[in-house]
N, C-alpha and C. Protein backbone atom coordinates (compact mmCIF):
# COMPACT_ATOMS: atom_id res chain seq x y z
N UNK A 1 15.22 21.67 62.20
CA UNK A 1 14.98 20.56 61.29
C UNK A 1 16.25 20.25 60.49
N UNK A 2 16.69 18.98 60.63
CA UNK A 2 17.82 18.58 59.56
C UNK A 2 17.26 18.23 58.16
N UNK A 3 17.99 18.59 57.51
CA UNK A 3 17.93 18.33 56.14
C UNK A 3 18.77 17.28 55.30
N UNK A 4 18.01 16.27 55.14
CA UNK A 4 18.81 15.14 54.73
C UNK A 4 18.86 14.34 53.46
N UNK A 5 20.15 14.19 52.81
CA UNK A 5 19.58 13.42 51.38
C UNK A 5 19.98 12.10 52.08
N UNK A 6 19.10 11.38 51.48
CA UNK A 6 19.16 9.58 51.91
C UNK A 6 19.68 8.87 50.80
N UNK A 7 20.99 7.83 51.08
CA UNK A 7 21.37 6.69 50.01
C UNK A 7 21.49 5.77 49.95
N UNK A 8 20.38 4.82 49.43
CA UNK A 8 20.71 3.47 49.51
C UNK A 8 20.09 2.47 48.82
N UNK A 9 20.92 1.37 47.92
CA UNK A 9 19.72 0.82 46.88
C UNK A 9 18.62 -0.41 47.26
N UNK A 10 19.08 -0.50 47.95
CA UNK A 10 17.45 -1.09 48.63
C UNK A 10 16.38 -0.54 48.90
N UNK A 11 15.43 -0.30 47.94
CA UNK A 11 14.45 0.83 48.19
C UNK A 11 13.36 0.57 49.64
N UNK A 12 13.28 -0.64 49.33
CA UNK A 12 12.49 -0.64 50.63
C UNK A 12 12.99 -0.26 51.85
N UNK A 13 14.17 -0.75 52.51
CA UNK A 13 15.19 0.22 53.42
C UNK A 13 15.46 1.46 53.51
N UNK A 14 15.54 1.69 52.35
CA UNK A 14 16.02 3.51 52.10
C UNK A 14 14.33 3.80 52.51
N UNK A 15 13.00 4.00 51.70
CA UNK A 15 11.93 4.37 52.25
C UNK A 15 11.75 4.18 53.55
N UNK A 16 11.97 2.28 54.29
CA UNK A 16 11.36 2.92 56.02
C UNK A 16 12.61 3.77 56.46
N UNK A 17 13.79 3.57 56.16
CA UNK A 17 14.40 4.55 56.78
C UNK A 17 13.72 5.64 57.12
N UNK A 18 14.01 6.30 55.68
CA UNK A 18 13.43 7.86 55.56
C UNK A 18 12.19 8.09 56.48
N UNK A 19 11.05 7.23 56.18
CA UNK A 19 9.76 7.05 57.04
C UNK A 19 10.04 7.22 58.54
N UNK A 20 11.39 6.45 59.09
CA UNK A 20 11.70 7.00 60.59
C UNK A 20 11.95 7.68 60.95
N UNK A 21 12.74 8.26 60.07
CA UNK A 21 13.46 9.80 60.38
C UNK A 21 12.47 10.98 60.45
N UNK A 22 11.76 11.14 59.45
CA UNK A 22 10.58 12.13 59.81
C UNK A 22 9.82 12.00 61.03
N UNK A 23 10.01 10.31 61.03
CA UNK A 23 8.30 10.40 62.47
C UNK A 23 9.22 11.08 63.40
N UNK A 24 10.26 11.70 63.70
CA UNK A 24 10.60 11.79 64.79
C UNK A 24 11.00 13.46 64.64
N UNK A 25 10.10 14.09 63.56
CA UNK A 25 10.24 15.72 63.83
C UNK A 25 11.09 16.42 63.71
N UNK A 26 12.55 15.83 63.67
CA UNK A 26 13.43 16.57 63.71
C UNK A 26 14.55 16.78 62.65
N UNK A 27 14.02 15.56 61.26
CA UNK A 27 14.39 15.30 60.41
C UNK A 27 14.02 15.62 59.37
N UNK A 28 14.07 15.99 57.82
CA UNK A 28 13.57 15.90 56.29
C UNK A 28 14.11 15.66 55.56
N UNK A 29 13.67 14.79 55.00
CA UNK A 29 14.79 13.61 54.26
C UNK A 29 13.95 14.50 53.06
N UNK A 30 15.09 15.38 51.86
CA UNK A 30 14.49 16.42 51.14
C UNK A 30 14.64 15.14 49.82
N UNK A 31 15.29 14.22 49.72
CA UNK A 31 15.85 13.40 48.23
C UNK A 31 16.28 12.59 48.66
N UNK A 32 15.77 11.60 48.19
CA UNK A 32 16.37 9.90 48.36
C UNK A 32 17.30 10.02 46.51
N UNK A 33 18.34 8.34 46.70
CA UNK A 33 19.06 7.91 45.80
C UNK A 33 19.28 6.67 45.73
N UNK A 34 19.48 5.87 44.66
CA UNK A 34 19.67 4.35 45.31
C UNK A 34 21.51 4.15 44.66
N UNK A 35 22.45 5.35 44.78
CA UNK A 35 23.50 5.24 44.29
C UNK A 35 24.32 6.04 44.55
N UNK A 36 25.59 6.58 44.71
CA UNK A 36 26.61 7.60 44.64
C UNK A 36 26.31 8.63 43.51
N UNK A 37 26.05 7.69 42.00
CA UNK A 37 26.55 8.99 40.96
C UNK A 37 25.01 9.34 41.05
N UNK A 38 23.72 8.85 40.94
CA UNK A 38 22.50 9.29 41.38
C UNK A 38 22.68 10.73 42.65
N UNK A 39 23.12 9.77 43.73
CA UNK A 39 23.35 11.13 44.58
C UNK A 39 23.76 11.97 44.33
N UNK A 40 25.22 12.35 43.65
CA UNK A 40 26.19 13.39 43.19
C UNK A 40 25.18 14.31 41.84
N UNK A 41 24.29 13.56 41.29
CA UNK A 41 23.23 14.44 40.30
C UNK A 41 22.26 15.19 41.08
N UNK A 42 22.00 14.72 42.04
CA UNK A 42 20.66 15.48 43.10
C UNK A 42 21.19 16.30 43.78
N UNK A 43 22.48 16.18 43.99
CA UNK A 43 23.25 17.27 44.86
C UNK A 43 23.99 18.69 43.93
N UNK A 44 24.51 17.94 43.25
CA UNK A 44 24.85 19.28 42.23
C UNK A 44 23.86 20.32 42.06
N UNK A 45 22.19 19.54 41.88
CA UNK A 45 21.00 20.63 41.51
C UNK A 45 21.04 21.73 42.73
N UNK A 46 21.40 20.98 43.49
CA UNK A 46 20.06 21.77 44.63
C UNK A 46 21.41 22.81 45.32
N UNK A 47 21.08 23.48 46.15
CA UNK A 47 21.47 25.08 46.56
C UNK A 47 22.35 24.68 47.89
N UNK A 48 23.57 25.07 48.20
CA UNK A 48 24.07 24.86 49.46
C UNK A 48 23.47 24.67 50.53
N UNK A 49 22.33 25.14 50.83
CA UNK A 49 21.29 25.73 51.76
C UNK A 49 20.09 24.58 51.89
N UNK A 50 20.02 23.98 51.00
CA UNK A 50 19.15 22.87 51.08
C UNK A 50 18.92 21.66 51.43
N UNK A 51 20.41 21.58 51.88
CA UNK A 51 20.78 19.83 52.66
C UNK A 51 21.61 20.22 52.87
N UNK A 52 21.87 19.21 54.46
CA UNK A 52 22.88 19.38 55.87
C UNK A 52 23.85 17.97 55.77
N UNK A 53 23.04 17.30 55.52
CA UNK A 53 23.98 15.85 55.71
C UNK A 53 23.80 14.75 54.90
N UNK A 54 24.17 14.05 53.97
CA UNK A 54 24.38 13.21 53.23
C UNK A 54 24.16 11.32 54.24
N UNK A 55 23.17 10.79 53.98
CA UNK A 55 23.58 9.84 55.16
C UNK A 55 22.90 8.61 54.38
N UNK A 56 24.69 7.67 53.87
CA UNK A 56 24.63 6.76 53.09
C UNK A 56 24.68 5.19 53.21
N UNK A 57 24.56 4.42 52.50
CA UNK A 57 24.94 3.36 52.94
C UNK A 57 26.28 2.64 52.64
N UNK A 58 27.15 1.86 52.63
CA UNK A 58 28.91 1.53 51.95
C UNK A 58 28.07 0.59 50.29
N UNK A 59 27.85 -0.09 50.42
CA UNK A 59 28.43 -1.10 49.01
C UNK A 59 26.79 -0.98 48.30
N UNK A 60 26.84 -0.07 47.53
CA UNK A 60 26.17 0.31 46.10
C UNK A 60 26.70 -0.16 44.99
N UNK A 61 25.67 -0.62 43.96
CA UNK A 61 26.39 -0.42 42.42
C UNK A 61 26.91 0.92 41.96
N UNK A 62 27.46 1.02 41.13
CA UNK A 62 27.93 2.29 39.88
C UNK A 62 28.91 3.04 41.13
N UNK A 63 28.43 3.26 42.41
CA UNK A 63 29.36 4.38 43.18
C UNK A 63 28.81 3.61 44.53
N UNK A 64 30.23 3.58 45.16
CA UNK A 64 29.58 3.29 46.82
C UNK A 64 29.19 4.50 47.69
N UNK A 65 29.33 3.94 48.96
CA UNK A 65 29.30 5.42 50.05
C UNK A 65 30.67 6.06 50.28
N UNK A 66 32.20 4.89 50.37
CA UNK A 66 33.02 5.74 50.89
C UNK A 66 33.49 6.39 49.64
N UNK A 67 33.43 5.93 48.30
CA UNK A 67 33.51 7.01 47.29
C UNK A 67 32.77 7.89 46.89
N UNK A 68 31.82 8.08 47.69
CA UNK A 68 30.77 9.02 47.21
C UNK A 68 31.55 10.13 48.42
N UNK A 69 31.56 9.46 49.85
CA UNK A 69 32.01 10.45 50.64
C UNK A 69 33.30 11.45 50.18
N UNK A 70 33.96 10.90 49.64
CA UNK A 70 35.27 11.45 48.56
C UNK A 70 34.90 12.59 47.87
N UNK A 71 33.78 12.00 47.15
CA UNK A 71 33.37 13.40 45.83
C UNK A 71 32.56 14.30 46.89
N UNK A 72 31.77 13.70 48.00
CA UNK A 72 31.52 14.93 48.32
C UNK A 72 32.58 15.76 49.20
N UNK A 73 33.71 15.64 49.63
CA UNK A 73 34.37 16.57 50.43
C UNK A 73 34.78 17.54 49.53
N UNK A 74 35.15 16.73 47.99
CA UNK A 74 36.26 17.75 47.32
C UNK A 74 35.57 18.71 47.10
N UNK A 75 34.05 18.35 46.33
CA UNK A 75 32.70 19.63 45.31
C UNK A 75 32.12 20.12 46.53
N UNK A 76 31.89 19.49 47.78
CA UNK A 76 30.65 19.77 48.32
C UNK A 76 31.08 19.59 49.83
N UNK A 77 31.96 20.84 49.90
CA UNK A 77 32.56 20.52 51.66
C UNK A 77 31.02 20.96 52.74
N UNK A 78 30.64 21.99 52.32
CA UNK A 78 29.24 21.94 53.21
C UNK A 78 28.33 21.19 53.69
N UNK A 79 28.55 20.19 52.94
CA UNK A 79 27.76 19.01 53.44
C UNK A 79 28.56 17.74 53.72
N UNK A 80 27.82 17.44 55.47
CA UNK A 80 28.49 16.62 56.29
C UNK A 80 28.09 15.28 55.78
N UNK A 81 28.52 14.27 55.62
CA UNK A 81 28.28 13.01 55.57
C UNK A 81 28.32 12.05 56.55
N UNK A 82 27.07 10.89 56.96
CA UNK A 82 27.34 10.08 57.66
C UNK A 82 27.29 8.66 57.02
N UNK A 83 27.87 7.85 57.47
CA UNK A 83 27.86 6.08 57.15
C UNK A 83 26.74 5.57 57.83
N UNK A 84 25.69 5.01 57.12
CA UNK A 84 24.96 4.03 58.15
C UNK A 84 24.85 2.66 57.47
N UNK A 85 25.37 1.75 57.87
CA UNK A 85 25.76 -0.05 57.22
C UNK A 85 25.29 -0.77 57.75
N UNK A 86 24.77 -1.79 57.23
CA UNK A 86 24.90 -3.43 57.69
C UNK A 86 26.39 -4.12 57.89
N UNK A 87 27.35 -3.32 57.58
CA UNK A 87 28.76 -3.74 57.07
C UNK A 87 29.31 -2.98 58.33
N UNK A 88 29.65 -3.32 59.83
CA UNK A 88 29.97 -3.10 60.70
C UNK A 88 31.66 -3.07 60.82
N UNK A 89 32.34 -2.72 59.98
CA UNK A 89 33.63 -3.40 59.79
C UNK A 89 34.70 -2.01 59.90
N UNK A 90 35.67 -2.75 61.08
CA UNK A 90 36.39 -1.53 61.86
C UNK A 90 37.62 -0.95 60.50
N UNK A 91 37.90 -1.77 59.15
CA UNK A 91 38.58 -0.87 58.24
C UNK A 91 37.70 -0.26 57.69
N UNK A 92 36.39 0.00 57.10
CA UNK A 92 35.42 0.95 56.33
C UNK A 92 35.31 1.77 57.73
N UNK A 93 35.44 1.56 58.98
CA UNK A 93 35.33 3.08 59.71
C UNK A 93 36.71 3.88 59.70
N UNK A 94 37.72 3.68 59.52
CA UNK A 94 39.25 4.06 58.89
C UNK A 94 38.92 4.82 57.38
N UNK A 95 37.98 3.77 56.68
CA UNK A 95 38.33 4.60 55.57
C UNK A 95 36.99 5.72 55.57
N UNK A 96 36.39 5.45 56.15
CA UNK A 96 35.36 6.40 56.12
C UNK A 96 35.42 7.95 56.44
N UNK A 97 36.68 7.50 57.30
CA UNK A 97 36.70 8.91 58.26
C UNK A 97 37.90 9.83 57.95
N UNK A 98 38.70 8.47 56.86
CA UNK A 98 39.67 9.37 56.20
C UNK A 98 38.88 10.10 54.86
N UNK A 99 37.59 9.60 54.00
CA UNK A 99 37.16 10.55 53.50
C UNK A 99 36.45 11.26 53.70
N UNK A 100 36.55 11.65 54.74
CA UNK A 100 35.68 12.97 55.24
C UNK A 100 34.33 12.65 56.28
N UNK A 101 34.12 11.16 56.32
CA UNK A 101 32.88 10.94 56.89
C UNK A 101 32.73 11.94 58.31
N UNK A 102 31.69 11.94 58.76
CA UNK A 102 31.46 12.62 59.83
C UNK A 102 30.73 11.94 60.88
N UNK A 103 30.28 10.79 60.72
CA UNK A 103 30.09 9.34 61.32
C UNK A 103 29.89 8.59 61.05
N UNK A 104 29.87 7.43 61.34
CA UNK A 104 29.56 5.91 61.01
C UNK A 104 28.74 5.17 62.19
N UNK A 105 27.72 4.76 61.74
CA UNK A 105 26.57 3.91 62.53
C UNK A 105 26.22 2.79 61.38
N UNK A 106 25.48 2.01 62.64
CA UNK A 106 25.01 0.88 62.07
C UNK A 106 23.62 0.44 61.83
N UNK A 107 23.45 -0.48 61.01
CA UNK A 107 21.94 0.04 60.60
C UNK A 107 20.88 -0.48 61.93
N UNK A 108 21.55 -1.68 62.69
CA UNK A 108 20.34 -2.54 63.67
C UNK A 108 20.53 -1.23 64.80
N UNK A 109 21.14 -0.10 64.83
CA UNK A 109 21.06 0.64 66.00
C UNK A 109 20.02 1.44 66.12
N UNK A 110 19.19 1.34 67.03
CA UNK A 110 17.96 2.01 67.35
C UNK A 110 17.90 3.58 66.57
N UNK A 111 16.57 3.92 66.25
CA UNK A 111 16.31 4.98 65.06
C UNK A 111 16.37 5.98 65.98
N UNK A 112 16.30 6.40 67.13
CA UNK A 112 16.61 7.29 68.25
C UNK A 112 18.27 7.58 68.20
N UNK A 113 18.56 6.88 68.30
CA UNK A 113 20.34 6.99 68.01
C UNK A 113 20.73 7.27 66.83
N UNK A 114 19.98 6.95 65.73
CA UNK A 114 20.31 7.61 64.92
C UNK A 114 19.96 9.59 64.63
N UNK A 115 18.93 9.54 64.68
CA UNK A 115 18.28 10.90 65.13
C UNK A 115 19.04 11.93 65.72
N UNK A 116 20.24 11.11 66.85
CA UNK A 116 21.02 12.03 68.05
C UNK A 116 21.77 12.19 67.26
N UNK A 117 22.17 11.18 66.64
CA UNK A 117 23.76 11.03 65.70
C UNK A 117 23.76 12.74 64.75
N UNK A 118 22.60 12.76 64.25
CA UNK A 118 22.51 13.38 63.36
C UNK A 118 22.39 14.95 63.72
N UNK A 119 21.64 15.12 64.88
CA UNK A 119 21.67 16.43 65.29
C UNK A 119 23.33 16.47 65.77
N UNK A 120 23.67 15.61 66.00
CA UNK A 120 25.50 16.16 66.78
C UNK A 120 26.07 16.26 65.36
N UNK A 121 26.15 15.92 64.31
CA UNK A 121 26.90 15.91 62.78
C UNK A 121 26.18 17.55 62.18
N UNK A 122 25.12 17.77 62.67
CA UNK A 122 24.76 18.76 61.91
C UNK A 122 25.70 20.01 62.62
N UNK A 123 25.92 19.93 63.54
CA UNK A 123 26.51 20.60 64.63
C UNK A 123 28.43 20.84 64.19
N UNK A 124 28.58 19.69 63.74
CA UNK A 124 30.06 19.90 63.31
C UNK A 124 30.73 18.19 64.21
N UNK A 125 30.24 17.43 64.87
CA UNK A 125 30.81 16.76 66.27
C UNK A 125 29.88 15.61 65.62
N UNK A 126 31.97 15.07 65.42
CA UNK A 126 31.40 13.68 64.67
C UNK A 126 31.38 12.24 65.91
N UNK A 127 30.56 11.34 65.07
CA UNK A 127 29.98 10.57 65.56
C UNK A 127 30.43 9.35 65.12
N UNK A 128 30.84 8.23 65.93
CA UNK A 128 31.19 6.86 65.51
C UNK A 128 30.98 5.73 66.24
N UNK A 129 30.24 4.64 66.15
CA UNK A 129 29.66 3.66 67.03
C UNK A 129 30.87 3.16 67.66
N UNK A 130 30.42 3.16 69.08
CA UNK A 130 31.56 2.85 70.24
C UNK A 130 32.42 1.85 69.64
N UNK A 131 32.08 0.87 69.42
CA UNK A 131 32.52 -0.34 69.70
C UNK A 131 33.52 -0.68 68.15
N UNK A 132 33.27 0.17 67.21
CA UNK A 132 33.50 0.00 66.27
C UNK A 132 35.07 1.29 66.25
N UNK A 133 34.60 1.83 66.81
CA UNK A 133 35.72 3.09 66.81
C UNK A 133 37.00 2.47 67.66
N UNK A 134 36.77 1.60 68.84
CA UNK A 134 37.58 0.78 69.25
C UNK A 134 38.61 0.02 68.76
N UNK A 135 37.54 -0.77 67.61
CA UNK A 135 38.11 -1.86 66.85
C UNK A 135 39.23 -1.18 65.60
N UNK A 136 38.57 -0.24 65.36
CA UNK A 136 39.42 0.91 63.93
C UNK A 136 40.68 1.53 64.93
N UNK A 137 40.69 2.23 65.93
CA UNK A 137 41.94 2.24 66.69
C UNK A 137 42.76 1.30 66.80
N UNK A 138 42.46 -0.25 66.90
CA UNK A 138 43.92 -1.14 66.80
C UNK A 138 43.66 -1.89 65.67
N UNK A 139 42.73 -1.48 64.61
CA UNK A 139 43.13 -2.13 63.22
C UNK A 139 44.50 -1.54 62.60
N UNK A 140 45.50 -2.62 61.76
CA UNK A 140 45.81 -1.84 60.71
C UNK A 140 46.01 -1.43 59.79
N UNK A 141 46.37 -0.04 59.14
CA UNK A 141 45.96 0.54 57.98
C UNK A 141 45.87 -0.60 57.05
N UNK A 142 44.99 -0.16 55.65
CA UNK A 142 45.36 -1.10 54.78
C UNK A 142 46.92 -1.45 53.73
N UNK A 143 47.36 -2.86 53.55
CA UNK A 143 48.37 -2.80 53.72
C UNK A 143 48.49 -2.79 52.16
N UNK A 144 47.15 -2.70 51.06
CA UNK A 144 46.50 -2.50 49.78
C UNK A 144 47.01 -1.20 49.27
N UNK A 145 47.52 -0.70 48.01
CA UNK A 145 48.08 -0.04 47.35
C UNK A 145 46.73 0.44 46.50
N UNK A 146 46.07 1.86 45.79
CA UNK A 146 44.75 1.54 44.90
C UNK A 146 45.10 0.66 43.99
N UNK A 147 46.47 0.63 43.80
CA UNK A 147 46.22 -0.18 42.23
C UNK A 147 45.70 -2.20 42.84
N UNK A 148 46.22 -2.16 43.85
CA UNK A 148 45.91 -3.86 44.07
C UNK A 148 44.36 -3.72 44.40
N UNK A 149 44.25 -2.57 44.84
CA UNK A 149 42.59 -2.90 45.07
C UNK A 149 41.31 -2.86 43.82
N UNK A 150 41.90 -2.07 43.08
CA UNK A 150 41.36 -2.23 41.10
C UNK A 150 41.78 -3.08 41.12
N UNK A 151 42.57 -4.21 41.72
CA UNK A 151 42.74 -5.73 40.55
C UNK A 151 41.96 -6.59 41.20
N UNK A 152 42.04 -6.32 42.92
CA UNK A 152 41.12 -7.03 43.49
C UNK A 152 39.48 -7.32 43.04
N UNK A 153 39.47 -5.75 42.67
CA UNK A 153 37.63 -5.56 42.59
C UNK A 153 37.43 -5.88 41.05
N UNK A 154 38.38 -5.64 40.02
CA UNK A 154 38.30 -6.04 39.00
C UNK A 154 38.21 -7.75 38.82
N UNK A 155 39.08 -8.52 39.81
CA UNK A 155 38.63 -9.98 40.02
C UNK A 155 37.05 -10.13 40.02
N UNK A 156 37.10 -9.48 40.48
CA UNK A 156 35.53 -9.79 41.43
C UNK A 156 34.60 -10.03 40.47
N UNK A 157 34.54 -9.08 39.44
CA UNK A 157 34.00 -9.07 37.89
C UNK A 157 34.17 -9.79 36.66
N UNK A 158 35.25 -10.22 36.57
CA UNK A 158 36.00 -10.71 36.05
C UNK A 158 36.67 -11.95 36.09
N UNK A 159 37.07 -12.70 35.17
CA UNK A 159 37.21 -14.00 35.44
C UNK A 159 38.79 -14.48 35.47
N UNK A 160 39.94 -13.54 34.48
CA UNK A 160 41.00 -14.02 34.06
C UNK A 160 42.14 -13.02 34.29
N UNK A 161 43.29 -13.10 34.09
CA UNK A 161 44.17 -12.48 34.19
C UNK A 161 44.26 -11.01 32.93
N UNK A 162 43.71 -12.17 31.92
CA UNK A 162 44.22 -11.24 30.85
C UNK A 162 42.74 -10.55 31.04
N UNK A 163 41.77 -10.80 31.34
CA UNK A 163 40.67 -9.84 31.25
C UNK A 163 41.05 -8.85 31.82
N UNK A 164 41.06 -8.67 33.28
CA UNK A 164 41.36 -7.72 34.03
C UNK A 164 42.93 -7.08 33.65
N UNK A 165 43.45 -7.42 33.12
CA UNK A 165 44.64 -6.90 32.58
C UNK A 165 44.12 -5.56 31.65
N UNK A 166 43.16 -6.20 30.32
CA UNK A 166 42.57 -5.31 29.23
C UNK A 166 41.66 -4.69 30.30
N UNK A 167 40.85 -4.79 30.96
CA UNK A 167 40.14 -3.88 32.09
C UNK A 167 41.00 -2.54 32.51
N UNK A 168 42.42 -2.93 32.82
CA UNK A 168 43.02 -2.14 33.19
C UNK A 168 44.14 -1.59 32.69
N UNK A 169 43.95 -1.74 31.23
CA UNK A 169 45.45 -1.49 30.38
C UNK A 169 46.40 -1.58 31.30
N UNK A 170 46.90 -3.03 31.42
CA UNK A 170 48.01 -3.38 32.33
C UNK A 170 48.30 -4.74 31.26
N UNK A 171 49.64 -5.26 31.37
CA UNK A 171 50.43 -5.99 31.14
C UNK A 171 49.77 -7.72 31.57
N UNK A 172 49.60 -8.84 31.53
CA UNK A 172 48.66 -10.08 32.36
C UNK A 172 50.52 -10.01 33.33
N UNK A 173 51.53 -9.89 32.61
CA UNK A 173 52.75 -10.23 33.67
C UNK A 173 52.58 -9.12 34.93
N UNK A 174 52.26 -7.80 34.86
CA UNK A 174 51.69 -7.02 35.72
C UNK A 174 50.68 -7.51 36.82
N UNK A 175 49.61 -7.85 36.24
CA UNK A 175 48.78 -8.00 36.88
C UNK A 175 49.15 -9.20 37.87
N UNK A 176 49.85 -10.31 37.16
CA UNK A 176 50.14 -11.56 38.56
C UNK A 176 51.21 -11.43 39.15
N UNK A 177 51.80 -9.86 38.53
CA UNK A 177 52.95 -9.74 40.32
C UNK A 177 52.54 -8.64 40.91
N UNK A 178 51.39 -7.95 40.71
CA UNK A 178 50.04 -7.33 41.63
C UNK A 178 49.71 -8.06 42.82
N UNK A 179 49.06 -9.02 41.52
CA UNK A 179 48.66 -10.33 42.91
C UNK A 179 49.47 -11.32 43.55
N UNK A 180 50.54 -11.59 43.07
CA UNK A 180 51.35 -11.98 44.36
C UNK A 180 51.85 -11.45 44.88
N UNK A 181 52.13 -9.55 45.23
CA UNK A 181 52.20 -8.73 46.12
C UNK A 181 50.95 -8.85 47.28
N UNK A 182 49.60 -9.23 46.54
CA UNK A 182 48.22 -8.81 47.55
C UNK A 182 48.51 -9.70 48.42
N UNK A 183 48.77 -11.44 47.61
CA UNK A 183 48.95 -12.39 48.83
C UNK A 183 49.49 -12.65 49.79
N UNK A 184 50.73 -11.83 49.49
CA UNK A 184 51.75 -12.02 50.52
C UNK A 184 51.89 -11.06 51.29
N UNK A 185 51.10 -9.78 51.22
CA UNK A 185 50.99 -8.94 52.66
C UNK A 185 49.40 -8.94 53.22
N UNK A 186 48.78 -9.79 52.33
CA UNK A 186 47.22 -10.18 53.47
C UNK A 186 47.94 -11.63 53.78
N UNK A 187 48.76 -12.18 53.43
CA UNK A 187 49.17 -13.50 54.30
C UNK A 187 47.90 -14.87 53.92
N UNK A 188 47.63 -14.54 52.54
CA UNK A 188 46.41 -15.26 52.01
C UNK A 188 47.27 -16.60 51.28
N UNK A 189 46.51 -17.71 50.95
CA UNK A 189 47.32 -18.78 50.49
C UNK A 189 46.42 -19.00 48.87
N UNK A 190 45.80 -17.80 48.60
CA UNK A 190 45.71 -17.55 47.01
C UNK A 190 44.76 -16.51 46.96
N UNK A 191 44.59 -15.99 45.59
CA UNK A 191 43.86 -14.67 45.60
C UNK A 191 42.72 -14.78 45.90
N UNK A 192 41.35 -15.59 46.13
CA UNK A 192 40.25 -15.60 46.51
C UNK A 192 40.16 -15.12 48.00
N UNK A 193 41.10 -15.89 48.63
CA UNK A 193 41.37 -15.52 50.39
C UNK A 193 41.81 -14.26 50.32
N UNK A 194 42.63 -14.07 49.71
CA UNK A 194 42.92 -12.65 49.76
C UNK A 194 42.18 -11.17 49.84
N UNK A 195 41.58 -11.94 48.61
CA UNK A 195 39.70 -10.95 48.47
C UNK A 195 39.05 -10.91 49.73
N UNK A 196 39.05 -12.43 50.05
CA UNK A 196 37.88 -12.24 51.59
C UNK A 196 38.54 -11.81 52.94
N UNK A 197 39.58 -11.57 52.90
CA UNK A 197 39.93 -11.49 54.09
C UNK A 197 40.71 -9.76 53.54
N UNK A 198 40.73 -9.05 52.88
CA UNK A 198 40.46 -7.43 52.17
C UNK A 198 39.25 -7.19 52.58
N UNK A 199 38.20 -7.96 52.38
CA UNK A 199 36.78 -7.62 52.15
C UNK A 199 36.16 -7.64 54.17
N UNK A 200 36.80 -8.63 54.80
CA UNK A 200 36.52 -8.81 55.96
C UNK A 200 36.81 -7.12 56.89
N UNK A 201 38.60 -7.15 56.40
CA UNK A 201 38.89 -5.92 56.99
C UNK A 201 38.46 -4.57 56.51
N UNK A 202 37.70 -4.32 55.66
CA UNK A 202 37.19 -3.57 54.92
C UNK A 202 37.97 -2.49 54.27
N UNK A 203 39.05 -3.25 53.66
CA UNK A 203 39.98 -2.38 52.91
C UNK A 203 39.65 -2.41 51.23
N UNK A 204 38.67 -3.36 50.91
CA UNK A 204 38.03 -2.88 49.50
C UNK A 204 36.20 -2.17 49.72
């Protein structure tokens, strides 16, 4: 039996999930979460011994999945983590796997495949949807620095220069030669494109 904490804030998703995974015997989804820092509280409690694999979703409030996958390698190397998304995107399988993920699937992929996925991760033998592992082999890296990607995601929130500036105890002259660094190596013709086409390759 695998032992699984489940993450994802769509409760109704996260429940049939979980609901599939059991019908199929070979699973126990011991704790659901609808968050990273939620997860990282349920995990701290419980005993090395009590969960095998972490299996999240990418874009949460308060904490995503590939930062959650982060905190768990550093506190919590015993437990394997997998990606399962609606967000099919060959840079989040790059970054996934640089934090430690141990696979990445997708959510429309049959609940049988997921099931397999999971007995091979519990095993040590990671797992990554074909077609996607393809696409992450001739993507490349992101060409995003963290700090452009805090200004990016701080846009996102945010409306102004100088906001996200005080967001980030940074300079507003800082911050707009941030962003005309972002534009000119995503090859964007202003910072909104820039965002979406970061966001496409899944480098935020």
């Amino acid at each position: 039996m695998i032992k699984v904490i489940l993450v994802d804030d769509q409760a109704m998703v996260r429940e049939a999930l979980a609901a599939l995974l059991e019908l199929s015997g070979s699973v126990k989804v011991i704790a659901q979460a609808k968050n990273g820092v939620e997860a990282l509280e349920i995990i701290g409690k419980l005993a090395p011994s009590e969960a095998e694999v972490l299996l999240t979703d990418i874009e949460m409030p308060q904490m995503d999945g590939l930062t959650l996958a982060e905190n768990v390698r550093r506190s919590y190397p015993h437990l394997k983590v997998c990606i399962v998304t609606t967000f099919g995107r060959a840079g989040y399988v790059q970054r996934a796997l640089s934090a430690g993920a141990k696979g990445f699937l997708v959510k429309d992929a049959p609940s049988k495949d997921l099931v397999s996925a999971l007995e091979q991760i519990q095993k040590g033998i990671r797992v990554v949807d074909p077609a996607l592992a393809l696409d992450a082999l001739s993507l490349p890296a992101s060409p995003l620095t963290e700090r452009e990607k805090d200004i990016l995601l701080a846009f996102e929130k945010l409306g102004t220069v100088s906001e996200v500036a005080a967001e980030l105890f940074l300079s507003a002259g800082t911050v707009r030669n941030h962003v005309s660094n972002i534009i000119a190596k995503t090859h964007a013709k202003n910072r909104a494109e820039a965002t979406r086409i970061a966001r496409e390759n899944g480098w935020l």
